[in-house]
PDB file of N, CA and C in Angstrom:
ATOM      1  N   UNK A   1      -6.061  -5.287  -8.010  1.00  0.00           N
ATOM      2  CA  UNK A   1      -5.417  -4.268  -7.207  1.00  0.00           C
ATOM      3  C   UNK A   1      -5.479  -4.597  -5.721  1.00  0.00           C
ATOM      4  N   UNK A   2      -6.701  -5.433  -5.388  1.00  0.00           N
ATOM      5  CA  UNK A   2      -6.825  -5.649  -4.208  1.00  0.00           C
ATOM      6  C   UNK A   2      -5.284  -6.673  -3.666  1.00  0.00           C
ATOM      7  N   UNK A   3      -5.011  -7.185  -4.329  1.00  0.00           N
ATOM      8  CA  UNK A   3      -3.979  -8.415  -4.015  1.00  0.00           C
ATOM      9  C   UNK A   3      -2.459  -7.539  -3.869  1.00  0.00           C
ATOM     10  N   UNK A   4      -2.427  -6.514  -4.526  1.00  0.00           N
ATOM     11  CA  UNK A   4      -1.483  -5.569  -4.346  1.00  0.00           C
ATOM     12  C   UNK A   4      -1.333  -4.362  -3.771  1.00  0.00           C
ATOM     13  N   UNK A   5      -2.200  -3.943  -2.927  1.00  0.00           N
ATOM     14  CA  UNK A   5      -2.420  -2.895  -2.757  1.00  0.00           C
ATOM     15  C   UNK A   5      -1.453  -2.396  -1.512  1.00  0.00           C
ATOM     16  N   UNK A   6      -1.436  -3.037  -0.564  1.00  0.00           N
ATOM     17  CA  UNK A   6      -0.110  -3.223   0.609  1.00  0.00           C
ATOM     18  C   UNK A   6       1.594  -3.242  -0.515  1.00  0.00           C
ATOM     19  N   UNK A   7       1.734  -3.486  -1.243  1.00  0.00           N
ATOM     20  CA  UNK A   7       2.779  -3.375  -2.399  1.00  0.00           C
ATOM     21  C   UNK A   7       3.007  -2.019  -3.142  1.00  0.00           C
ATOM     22  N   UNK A   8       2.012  -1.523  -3.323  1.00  0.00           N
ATOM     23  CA  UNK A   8       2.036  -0.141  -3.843  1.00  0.00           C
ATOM     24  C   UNK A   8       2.901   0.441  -3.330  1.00  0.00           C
ATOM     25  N   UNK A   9       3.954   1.107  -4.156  1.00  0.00           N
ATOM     26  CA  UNK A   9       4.524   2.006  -3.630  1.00  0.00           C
ATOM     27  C   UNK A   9       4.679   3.572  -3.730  1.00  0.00           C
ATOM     28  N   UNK A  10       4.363   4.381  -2.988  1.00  0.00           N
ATOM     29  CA  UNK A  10       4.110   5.387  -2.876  1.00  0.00           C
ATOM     30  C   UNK A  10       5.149   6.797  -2.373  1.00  0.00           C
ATOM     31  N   UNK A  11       6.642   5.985  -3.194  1.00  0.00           N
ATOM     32  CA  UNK A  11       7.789   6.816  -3.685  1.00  0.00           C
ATOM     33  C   UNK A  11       7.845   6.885  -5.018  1.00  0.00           C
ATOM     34  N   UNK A  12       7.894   8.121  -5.435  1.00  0.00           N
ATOM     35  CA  UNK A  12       7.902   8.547  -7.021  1.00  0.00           C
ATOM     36  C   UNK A  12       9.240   8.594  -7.488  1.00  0.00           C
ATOM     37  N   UNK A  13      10.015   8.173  -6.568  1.00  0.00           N
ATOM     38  CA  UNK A  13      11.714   7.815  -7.154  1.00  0.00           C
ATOM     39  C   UNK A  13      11.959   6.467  -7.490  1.00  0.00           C
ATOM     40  N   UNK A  14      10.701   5.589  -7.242  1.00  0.00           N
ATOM     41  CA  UNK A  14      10.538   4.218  -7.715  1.00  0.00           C
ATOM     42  C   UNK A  14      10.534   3.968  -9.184  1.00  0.00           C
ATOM     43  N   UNK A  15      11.164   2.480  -9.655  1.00  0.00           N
ATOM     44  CA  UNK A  15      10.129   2.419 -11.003  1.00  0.00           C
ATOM     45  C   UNK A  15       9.056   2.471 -11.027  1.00  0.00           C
ATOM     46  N   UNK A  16       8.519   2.186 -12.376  1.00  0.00           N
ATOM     47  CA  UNK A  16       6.548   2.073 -12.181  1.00  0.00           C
ATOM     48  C   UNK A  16       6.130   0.721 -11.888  1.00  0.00           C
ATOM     49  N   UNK A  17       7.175   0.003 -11.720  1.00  0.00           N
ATOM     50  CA  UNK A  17       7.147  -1.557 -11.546  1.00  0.00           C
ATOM     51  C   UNK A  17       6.641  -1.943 -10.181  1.00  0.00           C
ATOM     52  N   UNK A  18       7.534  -0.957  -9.128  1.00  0.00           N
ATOM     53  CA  UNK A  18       7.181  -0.930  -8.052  1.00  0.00           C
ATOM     54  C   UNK A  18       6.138  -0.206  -7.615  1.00  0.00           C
ATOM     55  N   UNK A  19       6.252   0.954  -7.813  1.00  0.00           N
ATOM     56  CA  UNK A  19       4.919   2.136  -7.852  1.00  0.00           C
ATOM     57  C   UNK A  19       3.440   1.189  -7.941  1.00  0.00           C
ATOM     58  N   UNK A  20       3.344  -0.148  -8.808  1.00  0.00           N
ATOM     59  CA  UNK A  20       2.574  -0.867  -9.264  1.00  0.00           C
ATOM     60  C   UNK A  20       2.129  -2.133  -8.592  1.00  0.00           C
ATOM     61  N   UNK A  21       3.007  -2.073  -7.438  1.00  0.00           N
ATOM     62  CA  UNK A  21       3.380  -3.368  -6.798  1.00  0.00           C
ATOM     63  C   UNK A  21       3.576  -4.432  -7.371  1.00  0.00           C
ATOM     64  N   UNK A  22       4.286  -4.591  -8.570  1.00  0.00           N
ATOM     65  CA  UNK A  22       4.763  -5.576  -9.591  1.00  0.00           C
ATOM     66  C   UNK A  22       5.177  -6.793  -8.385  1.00  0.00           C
ATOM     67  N   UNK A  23       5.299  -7.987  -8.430  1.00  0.00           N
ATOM     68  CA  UNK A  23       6.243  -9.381  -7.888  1.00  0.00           C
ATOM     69  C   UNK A  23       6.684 -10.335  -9.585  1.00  0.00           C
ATOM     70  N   UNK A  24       6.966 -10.959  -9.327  1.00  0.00           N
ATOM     71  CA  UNK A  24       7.767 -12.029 -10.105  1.00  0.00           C
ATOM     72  C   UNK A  24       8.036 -10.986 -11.194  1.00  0.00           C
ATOM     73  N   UNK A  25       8.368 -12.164 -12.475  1.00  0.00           N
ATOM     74  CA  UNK A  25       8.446 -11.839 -13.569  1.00  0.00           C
ATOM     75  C   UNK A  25       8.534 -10.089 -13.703  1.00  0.00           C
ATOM     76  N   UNK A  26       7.260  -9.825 -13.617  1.00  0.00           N
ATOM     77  CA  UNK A  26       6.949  -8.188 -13.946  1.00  0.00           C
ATOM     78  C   UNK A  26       7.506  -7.321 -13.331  1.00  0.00           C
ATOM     79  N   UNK A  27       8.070  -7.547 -11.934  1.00  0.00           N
ATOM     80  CA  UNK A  27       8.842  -6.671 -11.370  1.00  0.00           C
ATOM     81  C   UNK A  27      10.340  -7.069 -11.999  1.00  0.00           C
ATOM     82  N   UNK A  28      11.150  -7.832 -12.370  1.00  0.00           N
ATOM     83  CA  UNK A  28      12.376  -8.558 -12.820  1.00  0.00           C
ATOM     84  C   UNK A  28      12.643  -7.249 -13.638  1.00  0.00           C
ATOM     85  N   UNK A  29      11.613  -6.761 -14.344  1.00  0.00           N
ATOM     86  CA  UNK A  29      12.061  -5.694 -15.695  1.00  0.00           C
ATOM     87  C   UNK A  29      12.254  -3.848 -14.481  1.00  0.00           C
ATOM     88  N   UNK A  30      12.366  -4.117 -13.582  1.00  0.00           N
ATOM     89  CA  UNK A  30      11.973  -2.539 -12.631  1.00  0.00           C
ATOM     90  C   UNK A  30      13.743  -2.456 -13.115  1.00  0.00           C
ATOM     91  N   UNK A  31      14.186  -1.365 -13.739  1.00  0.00           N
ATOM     92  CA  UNK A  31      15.511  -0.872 -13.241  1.00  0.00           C
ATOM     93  C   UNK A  31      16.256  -0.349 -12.980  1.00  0.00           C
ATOM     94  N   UNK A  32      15.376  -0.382 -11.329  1.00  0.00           N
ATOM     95  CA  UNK A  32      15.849   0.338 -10.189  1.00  0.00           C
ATOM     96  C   UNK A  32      17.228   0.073 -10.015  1.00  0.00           C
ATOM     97  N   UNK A  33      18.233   0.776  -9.465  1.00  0.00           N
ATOM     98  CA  UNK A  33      19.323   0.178  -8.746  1.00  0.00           C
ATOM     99  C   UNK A  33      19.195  -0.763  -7.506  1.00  0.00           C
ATOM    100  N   UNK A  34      20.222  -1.187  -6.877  1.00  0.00           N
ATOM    101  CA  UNK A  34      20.081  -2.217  -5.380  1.00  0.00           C
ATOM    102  C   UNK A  34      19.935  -0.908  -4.296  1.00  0.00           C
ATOM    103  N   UNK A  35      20.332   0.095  -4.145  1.00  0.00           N
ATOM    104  CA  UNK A  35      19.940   0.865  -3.267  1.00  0.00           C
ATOM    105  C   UNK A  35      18.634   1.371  -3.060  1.00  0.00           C
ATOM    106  N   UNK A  36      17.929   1.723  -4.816  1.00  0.00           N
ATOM    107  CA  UNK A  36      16.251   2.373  -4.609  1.00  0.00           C
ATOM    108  C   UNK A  36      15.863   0.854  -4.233  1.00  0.00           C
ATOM    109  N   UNK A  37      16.094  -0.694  -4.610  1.00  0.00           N
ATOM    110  CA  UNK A  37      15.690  -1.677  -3.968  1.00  0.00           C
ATOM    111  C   UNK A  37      15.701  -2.090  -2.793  1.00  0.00           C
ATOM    112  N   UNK A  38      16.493  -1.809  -2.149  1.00  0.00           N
ATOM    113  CA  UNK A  38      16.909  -1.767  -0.139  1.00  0.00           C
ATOM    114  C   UNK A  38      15.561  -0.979   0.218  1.00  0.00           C
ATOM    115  N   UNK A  39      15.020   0.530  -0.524  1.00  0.00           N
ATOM    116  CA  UNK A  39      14.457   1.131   0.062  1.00  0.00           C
ATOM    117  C   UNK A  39      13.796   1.421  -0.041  1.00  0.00           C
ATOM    118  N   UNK A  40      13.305   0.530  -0.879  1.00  0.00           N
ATOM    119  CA  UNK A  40      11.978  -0.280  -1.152  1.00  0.00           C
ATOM    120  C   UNK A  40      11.123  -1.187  -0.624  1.00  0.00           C
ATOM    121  N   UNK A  41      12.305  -2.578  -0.290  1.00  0.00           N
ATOM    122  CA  UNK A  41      12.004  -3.791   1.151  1.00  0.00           C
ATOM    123  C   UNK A  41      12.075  -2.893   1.901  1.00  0.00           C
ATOM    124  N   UNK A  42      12.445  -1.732   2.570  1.00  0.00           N
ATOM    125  CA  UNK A  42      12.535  -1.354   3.919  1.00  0.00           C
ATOM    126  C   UNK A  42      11.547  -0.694   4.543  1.00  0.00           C
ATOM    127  N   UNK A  43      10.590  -0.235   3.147  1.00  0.00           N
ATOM    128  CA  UNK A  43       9.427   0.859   3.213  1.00  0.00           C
ATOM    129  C   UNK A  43       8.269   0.021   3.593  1.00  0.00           C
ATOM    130  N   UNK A  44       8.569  -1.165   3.080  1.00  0.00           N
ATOM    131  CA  UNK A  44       6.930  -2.118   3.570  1.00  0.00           C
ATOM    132  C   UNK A  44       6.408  -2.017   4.893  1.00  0.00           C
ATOM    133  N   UNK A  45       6.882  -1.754   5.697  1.00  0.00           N
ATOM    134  CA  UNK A  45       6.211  -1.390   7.036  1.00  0.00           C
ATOM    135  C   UNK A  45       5.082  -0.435   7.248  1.00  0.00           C
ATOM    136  N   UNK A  46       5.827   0.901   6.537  1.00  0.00           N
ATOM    137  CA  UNK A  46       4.955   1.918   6.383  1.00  0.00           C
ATOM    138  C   UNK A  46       4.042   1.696   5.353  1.00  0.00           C
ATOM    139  N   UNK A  47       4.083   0.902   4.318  1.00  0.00           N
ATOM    140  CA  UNK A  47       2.862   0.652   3.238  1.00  0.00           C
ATOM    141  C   UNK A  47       2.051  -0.204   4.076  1.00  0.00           C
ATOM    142  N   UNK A  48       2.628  -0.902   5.029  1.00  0.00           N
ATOM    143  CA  UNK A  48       1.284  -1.856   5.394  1.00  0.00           C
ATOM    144  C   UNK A  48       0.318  -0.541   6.656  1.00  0.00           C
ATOM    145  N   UNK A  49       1.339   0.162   6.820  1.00  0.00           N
ATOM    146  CA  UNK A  49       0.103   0.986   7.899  1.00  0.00           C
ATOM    147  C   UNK A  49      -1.097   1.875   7.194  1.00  0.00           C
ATOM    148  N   UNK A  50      -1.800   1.857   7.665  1.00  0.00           N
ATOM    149  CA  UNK A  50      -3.309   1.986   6.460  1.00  0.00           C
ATOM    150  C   UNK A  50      -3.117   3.691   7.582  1.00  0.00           C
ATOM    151  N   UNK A  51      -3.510   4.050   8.720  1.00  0.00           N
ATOM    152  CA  UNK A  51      -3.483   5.488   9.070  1.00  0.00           C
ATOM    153  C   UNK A  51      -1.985   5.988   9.095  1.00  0.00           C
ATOM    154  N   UNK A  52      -1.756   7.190   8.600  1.00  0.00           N
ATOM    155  CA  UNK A  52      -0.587   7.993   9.695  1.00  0.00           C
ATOM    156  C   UNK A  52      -0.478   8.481  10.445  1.00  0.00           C
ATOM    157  N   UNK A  53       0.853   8.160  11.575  1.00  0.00           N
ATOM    158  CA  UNK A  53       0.593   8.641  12.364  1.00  0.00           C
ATOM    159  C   UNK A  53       1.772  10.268  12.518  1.00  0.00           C
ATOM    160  N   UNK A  54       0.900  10.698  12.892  1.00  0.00           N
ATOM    161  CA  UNK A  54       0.876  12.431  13.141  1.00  0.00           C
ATOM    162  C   UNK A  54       1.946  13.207  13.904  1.00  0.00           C
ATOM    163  N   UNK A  55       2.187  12.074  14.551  1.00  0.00           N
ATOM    164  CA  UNK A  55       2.510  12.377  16.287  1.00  0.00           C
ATOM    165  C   UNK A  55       4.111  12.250  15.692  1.00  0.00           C
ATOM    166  N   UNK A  56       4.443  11.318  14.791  1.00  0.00           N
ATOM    167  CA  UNK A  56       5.792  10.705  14.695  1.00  0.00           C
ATOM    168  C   UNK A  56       6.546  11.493  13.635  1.00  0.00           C
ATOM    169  N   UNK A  57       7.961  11.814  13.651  1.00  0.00           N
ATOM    170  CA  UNK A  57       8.487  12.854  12.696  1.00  0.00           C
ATOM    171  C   UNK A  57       8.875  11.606  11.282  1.00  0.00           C
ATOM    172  N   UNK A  58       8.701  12.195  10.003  1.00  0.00           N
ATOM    173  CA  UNK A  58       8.747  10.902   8.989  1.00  0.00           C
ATOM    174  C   UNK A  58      10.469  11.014   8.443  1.00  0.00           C
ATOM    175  N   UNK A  59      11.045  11.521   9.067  1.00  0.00           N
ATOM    176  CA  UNK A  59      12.178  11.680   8.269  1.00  0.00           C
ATOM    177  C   UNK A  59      13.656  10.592   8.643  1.00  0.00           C
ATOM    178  N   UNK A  60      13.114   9.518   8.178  1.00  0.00           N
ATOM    179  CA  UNK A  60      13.613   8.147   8.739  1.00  0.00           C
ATOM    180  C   UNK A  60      14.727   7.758   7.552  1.00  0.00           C
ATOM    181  N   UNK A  61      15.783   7.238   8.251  1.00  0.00           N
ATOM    182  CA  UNK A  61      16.952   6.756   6.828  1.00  0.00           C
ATOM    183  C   UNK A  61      16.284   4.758   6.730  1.00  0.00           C
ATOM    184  N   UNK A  62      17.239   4.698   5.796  1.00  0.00           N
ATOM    185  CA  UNK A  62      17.292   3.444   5.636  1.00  0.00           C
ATOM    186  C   UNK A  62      17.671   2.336   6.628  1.00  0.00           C
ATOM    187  N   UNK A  63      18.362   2.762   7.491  1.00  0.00           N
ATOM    188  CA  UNK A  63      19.093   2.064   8.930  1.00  0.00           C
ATOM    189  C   UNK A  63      17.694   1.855  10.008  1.00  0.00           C
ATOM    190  N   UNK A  64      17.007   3.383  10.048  1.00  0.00           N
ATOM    191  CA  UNK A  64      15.423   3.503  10.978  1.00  0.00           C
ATOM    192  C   UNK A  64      14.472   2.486  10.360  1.00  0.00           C
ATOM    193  N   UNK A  65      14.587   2.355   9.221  1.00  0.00           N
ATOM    194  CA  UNK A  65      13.508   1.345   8.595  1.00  0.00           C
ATOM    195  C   UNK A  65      13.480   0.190   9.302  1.00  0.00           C
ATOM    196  N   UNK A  66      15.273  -0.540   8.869  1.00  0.00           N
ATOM    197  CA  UNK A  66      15.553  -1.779   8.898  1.00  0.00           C
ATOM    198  C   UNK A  66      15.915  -2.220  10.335  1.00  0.00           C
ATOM    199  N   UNK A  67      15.851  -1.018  11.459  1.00  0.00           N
ATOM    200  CA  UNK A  67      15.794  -1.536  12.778  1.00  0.00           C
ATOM    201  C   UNK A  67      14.252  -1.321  13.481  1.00  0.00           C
ATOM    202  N   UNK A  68      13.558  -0.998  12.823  1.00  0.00           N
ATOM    203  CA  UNK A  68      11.993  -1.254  12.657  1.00  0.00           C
ATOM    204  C   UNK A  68      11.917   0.105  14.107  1.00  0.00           C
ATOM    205  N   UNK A  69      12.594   1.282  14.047  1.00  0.00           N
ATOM    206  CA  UNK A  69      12.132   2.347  15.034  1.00  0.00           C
ATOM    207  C   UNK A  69      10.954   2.850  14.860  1.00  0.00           C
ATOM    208  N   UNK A  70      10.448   3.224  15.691  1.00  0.00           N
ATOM    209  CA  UNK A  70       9.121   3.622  16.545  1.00  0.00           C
ATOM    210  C   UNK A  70       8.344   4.203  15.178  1.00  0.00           C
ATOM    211  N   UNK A  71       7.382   4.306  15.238  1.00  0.00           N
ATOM    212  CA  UNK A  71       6.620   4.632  13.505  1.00  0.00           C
ATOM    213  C   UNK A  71       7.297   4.558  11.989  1.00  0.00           C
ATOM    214  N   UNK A  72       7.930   3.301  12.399  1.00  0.00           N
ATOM    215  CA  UNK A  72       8.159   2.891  10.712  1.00  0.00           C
ATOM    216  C   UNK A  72       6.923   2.012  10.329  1.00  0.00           C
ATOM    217  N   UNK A  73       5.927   1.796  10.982  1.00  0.00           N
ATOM    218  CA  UNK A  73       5.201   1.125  10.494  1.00  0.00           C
ATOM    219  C   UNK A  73       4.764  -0.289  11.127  1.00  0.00           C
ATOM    220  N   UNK A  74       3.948  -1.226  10.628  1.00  0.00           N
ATOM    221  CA  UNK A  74       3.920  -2.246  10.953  1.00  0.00           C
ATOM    222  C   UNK A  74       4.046  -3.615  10.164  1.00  0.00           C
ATOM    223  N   UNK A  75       4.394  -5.027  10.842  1.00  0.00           N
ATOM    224  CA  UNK A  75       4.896  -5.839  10.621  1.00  0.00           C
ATOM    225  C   UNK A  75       3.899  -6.263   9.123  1.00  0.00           C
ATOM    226  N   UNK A  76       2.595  -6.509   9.847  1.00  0.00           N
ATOM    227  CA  UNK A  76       2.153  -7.266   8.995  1.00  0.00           C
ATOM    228  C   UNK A  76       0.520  -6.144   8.328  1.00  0.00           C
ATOM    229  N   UNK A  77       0.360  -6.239   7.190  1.00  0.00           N
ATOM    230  CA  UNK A  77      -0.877  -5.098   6.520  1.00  0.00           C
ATOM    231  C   UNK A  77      -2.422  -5.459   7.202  1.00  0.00           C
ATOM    232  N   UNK A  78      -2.992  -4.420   7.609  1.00  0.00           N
ATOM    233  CA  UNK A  78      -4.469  -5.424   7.926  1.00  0.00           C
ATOM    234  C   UNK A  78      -5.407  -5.991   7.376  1.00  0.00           C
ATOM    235  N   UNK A  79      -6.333  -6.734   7.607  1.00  0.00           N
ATOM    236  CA  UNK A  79      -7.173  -7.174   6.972  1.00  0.00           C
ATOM    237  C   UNK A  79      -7.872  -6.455   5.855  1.00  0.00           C
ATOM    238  N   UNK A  80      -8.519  -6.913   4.485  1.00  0.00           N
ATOM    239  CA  UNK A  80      -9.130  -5.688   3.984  1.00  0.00           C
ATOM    240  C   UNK A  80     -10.216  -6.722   3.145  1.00  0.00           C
ATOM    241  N   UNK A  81     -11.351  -5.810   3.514  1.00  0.00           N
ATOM    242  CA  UNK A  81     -12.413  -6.391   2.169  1.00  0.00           C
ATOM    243  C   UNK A  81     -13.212  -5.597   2.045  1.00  0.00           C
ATOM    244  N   UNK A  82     -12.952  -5.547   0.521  1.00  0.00           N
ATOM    245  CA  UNK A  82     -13.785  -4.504   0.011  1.00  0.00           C
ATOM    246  C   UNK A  82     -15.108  -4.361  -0.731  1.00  0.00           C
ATOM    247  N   UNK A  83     -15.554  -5.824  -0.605  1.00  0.00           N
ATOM    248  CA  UNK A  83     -17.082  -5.906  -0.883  1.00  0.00           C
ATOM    249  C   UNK A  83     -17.590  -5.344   0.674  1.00  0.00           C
ATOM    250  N   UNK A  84     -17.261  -6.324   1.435  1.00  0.00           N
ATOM    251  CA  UNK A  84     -17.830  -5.590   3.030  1.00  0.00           C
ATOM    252  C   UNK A  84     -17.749  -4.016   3.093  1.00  0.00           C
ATOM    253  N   UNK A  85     -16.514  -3.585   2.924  1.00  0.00           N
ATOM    254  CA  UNK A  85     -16.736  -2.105   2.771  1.00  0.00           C
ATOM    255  C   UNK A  85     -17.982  -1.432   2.239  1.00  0.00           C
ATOM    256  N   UNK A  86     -17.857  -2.089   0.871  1.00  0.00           N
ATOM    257  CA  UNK A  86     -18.961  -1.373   0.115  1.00  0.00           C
ATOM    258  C   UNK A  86     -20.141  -1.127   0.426  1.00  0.00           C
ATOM    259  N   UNK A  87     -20.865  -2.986   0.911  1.00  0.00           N
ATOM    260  CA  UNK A  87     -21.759  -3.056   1.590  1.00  0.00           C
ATOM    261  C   UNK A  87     -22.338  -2.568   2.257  1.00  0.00           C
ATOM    262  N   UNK A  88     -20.938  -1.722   3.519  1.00  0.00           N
ATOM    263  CA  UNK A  88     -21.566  -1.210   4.601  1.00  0.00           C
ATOM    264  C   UNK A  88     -22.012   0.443   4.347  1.00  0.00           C
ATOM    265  N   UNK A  89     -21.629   0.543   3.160  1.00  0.00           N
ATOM    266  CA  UNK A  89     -21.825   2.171   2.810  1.00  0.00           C
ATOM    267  C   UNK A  89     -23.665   2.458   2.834  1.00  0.00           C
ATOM    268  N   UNK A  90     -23.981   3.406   3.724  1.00  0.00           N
ATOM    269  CA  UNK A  90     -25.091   4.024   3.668  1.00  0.00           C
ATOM    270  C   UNK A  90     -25.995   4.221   2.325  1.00  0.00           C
ATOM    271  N   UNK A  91     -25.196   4.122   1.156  1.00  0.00           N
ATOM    272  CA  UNK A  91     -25.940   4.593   0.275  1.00  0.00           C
ATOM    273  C   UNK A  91     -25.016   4.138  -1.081  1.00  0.00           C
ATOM    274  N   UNK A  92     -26.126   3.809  -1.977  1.00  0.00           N
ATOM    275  CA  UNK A  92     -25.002   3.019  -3.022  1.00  0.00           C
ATOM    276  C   UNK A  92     -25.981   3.535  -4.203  1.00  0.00           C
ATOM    277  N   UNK A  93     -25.610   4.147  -5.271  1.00  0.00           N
ATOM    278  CA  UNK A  93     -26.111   4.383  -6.445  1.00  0.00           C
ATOM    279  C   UNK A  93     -26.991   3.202  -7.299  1.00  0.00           C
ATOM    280  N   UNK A  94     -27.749   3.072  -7.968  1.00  0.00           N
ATOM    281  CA  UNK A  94     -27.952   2.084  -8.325  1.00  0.00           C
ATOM    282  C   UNK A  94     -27.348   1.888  -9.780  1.00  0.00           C
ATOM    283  N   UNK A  95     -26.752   0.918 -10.604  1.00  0.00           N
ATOM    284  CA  UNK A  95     -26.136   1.222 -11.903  1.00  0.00           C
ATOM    285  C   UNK A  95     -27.520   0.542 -12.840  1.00  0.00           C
ATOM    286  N   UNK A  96     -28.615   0.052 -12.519  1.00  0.00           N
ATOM    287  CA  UNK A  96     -29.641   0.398 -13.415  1.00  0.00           C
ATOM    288  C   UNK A  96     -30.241   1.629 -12.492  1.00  0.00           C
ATOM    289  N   UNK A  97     -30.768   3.089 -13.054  1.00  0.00           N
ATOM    290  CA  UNK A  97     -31.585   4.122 -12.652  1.00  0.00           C
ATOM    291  C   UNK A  97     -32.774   3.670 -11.995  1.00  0.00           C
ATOM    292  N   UNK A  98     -33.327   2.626 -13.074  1.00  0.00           N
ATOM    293  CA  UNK A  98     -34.821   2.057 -13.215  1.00  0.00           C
ATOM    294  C   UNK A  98     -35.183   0.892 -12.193  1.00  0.00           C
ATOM    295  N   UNK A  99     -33.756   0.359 -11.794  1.00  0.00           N
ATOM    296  CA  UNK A  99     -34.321  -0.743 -10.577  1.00  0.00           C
ATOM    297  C   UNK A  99     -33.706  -0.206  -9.314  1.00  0.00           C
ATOM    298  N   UNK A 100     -34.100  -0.032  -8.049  1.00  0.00           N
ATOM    299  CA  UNK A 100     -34.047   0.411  -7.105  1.00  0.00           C
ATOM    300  C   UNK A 100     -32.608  -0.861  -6.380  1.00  0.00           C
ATOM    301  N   UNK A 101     -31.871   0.004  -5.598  1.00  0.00           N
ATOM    302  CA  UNK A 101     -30.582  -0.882  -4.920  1.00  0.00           C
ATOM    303  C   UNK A 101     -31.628  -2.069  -3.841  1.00  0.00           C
ATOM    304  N   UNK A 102     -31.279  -3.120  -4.043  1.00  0.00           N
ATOM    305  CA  UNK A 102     -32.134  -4.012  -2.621  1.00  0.00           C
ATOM    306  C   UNK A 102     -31.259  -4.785  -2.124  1.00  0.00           C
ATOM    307  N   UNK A 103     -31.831  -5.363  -0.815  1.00  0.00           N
ATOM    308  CA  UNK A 103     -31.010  -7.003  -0.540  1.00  0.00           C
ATOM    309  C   UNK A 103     -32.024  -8.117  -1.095  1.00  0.00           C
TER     310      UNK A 103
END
């Protein structure tokens, strides 16, 4: 999921292909029309932005996407790792009870 997760798509008028962030092969079977596909490539901007922003009204056509106006998002997704994440969490369960979490 990690390798897809900037892919996810998070329009429910999508297939589940996309919804899934499917590429090759596995996406080939999505069948979407070429229009839910336009606006689909056009949405990646906003999937790569990890916050929203608040400030900006979301009610953008397909034309706002593809001329990249002011909070459609950004170019490229940021960095992500999610062992580091984990790591840095204050407090981590242990999945044996009986042995205590250590470094």
């Amino acid at each position: 999921m990690m390798h897809r997760l900037f892919t996810l798509s998070f329009d429910p008028y999508h297939c589940v292909e996309l919804r899934w962030g499917a590429s090759g092969e596995e996406r080939e079977i999505c069948p979407d029309s070429n229009p839910k596909l336009k606006w689909y490539e056009a949405e990646q901007r906003l999937r790569n932005q990890s916050d929203r922003t608040y400030d900006i009204q979301m009610g953008f056509d397909l034309d706002d996407l593809n001329r990249h106006v002011k909070g459609t998002g950004i170019d490229q997704p940021p960095p992500i790792d999610i062992e580091a994440l984990i790591d840095s969490m204050p407090y981590q369960v242990p999945l044996n009870p009986m042995k205590p979490v250590g470094r």
